[in-house]
PDB file of N, CA and C in Angstrom:
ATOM      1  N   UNK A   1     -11.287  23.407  -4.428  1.00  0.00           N
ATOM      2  CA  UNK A   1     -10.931  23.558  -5.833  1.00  0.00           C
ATOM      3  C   UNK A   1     -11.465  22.364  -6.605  1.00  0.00           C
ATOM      4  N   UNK A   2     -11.664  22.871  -8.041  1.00  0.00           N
ATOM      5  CA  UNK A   2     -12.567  21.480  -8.379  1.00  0.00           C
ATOM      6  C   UNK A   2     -11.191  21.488  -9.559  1.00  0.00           C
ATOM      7  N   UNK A   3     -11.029  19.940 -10.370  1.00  0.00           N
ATOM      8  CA  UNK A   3     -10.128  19.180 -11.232  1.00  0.00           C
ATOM      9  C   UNK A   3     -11.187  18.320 -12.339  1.00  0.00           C
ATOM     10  N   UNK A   4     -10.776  18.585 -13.589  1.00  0.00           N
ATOM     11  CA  UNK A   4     -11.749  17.687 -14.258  1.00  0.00           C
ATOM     12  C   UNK A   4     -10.651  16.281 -14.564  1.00  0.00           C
ATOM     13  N   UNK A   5     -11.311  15.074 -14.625  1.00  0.00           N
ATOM     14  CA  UNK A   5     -11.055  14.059 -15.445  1.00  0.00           C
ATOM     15  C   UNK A   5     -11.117  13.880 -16.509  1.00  0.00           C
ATOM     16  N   UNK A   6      -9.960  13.835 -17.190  1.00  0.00           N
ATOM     17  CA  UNK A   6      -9.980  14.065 -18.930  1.00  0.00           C
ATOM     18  C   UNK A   6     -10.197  12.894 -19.026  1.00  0.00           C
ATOM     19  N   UNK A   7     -10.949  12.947 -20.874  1.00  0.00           N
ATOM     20  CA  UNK A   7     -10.558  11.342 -21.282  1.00  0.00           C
ATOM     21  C   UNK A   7      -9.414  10.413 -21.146  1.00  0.00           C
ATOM     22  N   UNK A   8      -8.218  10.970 -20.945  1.00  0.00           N
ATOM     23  CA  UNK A   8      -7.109  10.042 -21.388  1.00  0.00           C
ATOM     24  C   UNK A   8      -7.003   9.864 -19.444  1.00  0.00           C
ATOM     25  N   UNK A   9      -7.799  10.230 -18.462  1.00  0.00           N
ATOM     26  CA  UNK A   9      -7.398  10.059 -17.337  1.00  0.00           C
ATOM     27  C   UNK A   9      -6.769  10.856 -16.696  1.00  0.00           C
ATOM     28  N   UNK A  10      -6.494  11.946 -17.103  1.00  0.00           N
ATOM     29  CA  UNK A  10      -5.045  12.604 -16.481  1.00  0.00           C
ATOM     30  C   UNK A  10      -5.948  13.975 -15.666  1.00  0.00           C
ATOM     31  N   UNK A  11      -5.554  14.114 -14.761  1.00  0.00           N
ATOM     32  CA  UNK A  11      -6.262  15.332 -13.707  1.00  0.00           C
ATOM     33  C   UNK A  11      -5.174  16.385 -13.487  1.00  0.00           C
ATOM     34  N   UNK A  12      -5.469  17.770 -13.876  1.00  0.00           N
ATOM     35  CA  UNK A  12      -4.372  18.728 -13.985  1.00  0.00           C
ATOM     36  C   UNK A  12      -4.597  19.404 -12.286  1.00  0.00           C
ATOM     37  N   UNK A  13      -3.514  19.508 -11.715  1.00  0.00           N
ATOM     38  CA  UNK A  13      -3.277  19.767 -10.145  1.00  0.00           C
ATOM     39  C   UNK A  13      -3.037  21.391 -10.415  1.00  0.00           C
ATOM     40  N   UNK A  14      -4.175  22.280  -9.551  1.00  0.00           N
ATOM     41  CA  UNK A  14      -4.189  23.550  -9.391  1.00  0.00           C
ATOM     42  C   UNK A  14      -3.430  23.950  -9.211  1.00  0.00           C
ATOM     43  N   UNK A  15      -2.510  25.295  -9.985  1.00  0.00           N
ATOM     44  CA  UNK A  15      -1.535  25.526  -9.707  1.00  0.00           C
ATOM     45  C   UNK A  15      -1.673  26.281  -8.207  1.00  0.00           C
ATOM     46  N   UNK A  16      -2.575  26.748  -7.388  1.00  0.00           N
ATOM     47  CA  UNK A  16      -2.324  26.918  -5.992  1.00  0.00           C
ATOM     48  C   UNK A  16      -2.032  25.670  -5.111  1.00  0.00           C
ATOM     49  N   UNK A  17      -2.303  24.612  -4.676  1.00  0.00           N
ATOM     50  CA  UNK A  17      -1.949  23.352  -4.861  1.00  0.00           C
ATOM     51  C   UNK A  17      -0.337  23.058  -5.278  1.00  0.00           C
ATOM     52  N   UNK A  18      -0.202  22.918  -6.650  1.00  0.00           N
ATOM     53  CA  UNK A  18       1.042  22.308  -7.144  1.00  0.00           C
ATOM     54  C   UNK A  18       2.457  23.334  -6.505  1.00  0.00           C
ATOM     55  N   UNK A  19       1.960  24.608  -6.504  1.00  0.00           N
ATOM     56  CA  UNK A  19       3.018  25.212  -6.034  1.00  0.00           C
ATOM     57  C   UNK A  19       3.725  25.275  -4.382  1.00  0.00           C
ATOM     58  N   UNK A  20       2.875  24.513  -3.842  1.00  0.00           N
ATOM     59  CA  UNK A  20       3.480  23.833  -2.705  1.00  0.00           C
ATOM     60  C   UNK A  20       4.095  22.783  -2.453  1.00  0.00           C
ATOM     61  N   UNK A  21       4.982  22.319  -3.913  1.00  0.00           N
ATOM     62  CA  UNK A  21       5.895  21.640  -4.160  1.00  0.00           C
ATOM     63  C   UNK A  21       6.484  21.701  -5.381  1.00  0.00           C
ATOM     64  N   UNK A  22       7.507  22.306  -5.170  1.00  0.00           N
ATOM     65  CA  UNK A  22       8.266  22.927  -6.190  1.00  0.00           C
ATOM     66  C   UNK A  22       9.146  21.819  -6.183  1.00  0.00           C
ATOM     67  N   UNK A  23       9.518  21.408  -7.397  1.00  0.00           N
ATOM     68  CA  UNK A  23      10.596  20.676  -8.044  1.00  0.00           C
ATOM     69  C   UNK A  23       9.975  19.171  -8.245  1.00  0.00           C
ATOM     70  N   UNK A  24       8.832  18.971  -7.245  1.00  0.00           N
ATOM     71  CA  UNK A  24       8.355  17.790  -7.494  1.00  0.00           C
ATOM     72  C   UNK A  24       7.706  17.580  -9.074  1.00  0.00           C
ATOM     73  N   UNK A  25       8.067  16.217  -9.368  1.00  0.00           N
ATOM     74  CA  UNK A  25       7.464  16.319 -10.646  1.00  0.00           C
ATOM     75  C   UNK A  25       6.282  14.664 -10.772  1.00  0.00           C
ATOM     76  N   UNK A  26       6.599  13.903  -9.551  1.00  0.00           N
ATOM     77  CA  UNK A  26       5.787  12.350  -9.117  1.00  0.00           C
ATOM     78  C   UNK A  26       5.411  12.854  -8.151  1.00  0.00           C
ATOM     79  N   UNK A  27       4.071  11.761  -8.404  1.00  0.00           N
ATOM     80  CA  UNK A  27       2.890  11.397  -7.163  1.00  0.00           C
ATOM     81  C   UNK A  27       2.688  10.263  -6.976  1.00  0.00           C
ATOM     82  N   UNK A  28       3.249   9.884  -5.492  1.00  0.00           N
ATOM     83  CA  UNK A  28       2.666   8.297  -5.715  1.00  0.00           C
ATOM     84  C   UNK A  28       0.839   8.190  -5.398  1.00  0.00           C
ATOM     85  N   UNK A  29      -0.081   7.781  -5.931  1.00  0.00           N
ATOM     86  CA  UNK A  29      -1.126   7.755  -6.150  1.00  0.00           C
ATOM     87  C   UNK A  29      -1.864   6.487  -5.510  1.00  0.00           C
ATOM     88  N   UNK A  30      -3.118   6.744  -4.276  1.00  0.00           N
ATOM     89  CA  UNK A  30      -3.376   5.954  -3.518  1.00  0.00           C
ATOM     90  C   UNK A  30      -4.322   5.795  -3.032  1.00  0.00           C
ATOM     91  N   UNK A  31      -5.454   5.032  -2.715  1.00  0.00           N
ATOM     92  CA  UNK A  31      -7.161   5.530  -2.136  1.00  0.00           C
ATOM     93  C   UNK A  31      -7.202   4.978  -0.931  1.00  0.00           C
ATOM     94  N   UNK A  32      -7.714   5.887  -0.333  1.00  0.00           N
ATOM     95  CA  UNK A  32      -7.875   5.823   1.235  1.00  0.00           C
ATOM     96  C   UNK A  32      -8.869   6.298   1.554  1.00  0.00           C
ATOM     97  N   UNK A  33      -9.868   5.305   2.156  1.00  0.00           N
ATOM     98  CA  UNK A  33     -11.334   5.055   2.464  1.00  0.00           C
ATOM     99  C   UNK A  33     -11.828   5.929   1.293  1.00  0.00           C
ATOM    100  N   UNK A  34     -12.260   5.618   0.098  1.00  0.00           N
ATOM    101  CA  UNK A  34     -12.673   6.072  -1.178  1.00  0.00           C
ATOM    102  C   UNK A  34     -12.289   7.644  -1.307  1.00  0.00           C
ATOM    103  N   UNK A  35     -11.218   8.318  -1.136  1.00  0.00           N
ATOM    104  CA  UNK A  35     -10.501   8.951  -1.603  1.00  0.00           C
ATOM    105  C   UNK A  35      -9.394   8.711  -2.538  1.00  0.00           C
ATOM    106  N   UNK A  36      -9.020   9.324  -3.121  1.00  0.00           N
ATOM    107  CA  UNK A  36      -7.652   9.785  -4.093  1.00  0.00           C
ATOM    108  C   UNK A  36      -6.899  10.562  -3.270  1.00  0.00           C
ATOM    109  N   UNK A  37      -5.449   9.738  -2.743  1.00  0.00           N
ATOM    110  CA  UNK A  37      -4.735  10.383  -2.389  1.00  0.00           C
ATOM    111  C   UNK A  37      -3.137  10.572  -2.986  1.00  0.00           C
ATOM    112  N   UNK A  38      -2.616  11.417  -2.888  1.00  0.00           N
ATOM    113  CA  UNK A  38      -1.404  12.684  -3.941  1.00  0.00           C
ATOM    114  C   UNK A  38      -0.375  12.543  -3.006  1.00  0.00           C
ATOM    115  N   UNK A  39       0.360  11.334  -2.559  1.00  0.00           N
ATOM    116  CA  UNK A  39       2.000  12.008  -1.972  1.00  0.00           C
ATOM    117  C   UNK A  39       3.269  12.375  -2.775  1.00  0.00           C
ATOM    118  N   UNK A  40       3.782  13.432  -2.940  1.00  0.00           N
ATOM    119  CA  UNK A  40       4.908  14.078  -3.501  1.00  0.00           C
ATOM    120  C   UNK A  40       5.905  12.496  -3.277  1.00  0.00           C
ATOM    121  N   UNK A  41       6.744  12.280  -4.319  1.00  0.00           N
ATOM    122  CA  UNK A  41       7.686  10.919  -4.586  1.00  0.00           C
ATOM    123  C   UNK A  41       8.848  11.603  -5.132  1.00  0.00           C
ATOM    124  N   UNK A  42      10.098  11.756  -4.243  1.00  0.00           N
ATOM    125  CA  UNK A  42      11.235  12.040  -5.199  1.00  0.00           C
ATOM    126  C   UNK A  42      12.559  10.853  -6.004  1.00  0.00           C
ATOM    127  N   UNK A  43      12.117  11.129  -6.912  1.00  0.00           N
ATOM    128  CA  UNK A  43      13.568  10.383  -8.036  1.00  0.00           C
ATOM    129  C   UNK A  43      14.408  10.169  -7.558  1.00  0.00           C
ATOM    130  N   UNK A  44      15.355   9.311  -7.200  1.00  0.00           N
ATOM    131  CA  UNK A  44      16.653   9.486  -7.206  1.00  0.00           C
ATOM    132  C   UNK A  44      17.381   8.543  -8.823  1.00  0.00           C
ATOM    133  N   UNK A  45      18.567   9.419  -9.313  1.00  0.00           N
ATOM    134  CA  UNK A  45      18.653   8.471 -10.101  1.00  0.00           C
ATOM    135  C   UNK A  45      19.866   7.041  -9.610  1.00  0.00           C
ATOM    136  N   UNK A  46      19.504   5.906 -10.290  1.00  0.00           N
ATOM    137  CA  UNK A  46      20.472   4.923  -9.273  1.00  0.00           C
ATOM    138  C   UNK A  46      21.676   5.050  -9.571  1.00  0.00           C
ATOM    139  N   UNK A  47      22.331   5.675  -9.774  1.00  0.00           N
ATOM    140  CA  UNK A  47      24.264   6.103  -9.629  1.00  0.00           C
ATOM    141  C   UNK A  47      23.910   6.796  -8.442  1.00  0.00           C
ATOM    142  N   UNK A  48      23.186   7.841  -8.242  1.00  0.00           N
ATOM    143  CA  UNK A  48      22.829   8.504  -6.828  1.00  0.00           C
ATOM    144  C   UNK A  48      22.506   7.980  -5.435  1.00  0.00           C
ATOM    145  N   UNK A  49      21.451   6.682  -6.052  1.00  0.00           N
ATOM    146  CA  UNK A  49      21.924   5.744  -4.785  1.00  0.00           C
ATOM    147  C   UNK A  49      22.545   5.260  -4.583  1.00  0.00           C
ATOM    148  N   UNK A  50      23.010   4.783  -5.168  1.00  0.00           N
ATOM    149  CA  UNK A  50      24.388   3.671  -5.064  1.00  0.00           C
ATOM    150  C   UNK A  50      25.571   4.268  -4.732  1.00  0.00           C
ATOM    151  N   UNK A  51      25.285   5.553  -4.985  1.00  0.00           N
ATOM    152  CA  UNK A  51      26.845   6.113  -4.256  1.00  0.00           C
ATOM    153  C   UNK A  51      26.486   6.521  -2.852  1.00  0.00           C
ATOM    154  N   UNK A  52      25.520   6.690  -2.599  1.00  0.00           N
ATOM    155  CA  UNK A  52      24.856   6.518  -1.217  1.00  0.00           C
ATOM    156  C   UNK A  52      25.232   5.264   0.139  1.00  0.00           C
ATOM    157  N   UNK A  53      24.860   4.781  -0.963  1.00  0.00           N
ATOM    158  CA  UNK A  53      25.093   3.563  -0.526  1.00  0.00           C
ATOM    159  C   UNK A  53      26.323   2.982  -0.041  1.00  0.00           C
ATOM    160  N   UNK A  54      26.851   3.483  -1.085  1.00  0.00           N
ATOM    161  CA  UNK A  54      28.853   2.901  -0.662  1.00  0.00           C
ATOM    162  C   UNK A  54      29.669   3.954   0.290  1.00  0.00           C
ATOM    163  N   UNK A  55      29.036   5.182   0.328  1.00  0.00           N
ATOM    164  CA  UNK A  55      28.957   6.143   1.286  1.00  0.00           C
ATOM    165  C   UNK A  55      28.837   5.436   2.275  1.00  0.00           C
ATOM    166  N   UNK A  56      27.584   5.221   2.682  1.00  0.00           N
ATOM    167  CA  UNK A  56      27.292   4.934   4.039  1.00  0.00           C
ATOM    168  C   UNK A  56      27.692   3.577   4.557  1.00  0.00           C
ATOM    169  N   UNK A  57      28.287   2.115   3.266  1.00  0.00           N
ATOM    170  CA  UNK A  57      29.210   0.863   3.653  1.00  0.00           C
ATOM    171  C   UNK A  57      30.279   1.806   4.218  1.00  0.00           C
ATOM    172  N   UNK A  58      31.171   2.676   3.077  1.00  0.00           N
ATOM    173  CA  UNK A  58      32.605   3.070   3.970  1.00  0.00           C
ATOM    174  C   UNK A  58      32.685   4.061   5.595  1.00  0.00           C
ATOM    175  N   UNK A  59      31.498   4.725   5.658  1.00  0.00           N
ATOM    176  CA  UNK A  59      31.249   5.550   6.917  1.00  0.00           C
ATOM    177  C   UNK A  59      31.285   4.278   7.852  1.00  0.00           C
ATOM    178  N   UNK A  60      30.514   3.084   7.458  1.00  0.00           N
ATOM    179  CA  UNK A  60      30.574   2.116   8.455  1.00  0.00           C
ATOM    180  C   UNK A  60      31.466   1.342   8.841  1.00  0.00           C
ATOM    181  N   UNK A  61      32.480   1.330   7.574  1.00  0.00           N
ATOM    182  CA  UNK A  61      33.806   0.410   7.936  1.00  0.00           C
ATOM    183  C   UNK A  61      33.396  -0.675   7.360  1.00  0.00           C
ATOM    184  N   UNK A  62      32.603  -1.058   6.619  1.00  0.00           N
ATOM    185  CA  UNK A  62      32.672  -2.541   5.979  1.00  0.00           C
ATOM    186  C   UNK A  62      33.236  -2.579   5.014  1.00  0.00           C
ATOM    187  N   UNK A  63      34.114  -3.947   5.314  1.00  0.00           N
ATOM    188  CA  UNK A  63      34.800  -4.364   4.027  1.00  0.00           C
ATOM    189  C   UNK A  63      33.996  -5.096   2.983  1.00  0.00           C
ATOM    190  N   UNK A  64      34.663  -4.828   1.846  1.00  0.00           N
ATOM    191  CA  UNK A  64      33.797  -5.581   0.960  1.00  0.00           C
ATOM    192  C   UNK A  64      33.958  -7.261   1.447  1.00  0.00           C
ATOM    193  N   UNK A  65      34.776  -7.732   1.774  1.00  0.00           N
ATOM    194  CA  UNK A  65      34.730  -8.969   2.353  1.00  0.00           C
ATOM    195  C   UNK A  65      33.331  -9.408   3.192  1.00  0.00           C
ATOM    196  N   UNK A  66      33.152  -8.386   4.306  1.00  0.00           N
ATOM    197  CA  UNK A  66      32.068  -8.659   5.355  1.00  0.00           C
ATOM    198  C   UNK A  66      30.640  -8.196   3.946  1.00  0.00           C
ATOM    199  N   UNK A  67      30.891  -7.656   3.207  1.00  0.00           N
ATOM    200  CA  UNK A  67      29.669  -7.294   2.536  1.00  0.00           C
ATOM    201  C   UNK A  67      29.282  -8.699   1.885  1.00  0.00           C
ATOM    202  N   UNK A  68      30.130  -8.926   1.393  1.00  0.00           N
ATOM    203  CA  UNK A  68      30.152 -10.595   0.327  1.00  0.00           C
ATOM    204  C   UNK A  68      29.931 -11.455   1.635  1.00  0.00           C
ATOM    205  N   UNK A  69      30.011 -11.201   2.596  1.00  0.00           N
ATOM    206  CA  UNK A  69      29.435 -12.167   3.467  1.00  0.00           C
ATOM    207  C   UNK A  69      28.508 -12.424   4.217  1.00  0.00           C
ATOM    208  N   UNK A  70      27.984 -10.524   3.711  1.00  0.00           N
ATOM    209  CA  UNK A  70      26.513 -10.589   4.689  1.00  0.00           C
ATOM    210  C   UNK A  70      25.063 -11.070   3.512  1.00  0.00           C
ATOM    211  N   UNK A  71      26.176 -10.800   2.194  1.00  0.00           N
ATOM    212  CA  UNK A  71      25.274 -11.357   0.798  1.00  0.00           C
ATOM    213  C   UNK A  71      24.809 -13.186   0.931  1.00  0.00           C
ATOM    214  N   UNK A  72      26.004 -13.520   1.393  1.00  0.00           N
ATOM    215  CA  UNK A  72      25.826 -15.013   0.870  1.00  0.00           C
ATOM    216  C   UNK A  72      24.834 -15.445   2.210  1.00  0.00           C
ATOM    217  N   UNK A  73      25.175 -14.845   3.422  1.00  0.00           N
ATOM    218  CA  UNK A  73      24.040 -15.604   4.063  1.00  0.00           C
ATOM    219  C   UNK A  73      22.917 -15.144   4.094  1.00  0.00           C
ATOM    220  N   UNK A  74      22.941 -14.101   3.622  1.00  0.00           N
ATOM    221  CA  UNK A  74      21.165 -13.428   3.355  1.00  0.00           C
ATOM    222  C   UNK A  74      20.727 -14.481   1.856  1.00  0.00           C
ATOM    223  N   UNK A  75      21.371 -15.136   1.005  1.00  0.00           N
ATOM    224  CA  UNK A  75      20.881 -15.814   0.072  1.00  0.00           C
ATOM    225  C   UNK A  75      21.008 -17.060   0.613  1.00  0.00           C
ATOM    226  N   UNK A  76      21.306 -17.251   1.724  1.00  0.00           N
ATOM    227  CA  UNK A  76      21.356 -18.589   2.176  1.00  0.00           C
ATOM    228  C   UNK A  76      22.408 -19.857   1.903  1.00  0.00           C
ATOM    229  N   UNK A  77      23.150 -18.838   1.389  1.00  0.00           N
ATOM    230  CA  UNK A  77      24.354 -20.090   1.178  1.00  0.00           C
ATOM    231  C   UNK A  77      25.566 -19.738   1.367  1.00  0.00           C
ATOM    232  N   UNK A  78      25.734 -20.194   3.012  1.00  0.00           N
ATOM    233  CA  UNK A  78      26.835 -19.494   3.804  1.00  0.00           C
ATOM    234  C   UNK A  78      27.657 -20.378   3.508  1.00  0.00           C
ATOM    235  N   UNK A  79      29.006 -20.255   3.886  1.00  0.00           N
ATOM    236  CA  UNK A  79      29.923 -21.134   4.116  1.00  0.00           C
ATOM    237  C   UNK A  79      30.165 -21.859   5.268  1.00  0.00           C
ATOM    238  N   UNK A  80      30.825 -22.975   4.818  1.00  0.00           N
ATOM    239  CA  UNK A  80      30.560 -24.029   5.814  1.00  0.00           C
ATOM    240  C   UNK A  80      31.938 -24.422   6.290  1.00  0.00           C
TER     241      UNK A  80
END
């Protein structure tokens, strides 16, 4: 399938092509050995991660205590 390069840059993806990803709406965009390469990238919005996130602290059992403590020594300033 051929794609033209518009002036403003933008390359319209065949809809035989695009429809093998439905809902996607990003590409992360990348060249590999002088190709253009197209991987599908999904959004999350960050309330979505972050509740993910605290999901998977409480599945684990961490307290926020051990969290504030795995913070301070990952910034390097543990307690002494």
């Amino acid at each position: 399938m051929l794609a033209k390069l518009t002036a403003k840059n933008q390359i319209t993806i065949p809809k035989a092509i695009a429809k093998n990803f439905p809902g996607v709406e990003y590409f992360e965009v990348s060249l590999r050995d002088g190709e253009i390469v197209l991987s599908p990238v999904v959004v999350a919005r960050t309330a979505d991660r972050l509740k993910a996130i605290r999901t998977k602290i409480r599945d684990l059992g961490l307290t926020e205590k051990a969290v504030e403590g795995a913070i301070r020594w990952a910034r390097g300033k543990r307690k002494r």
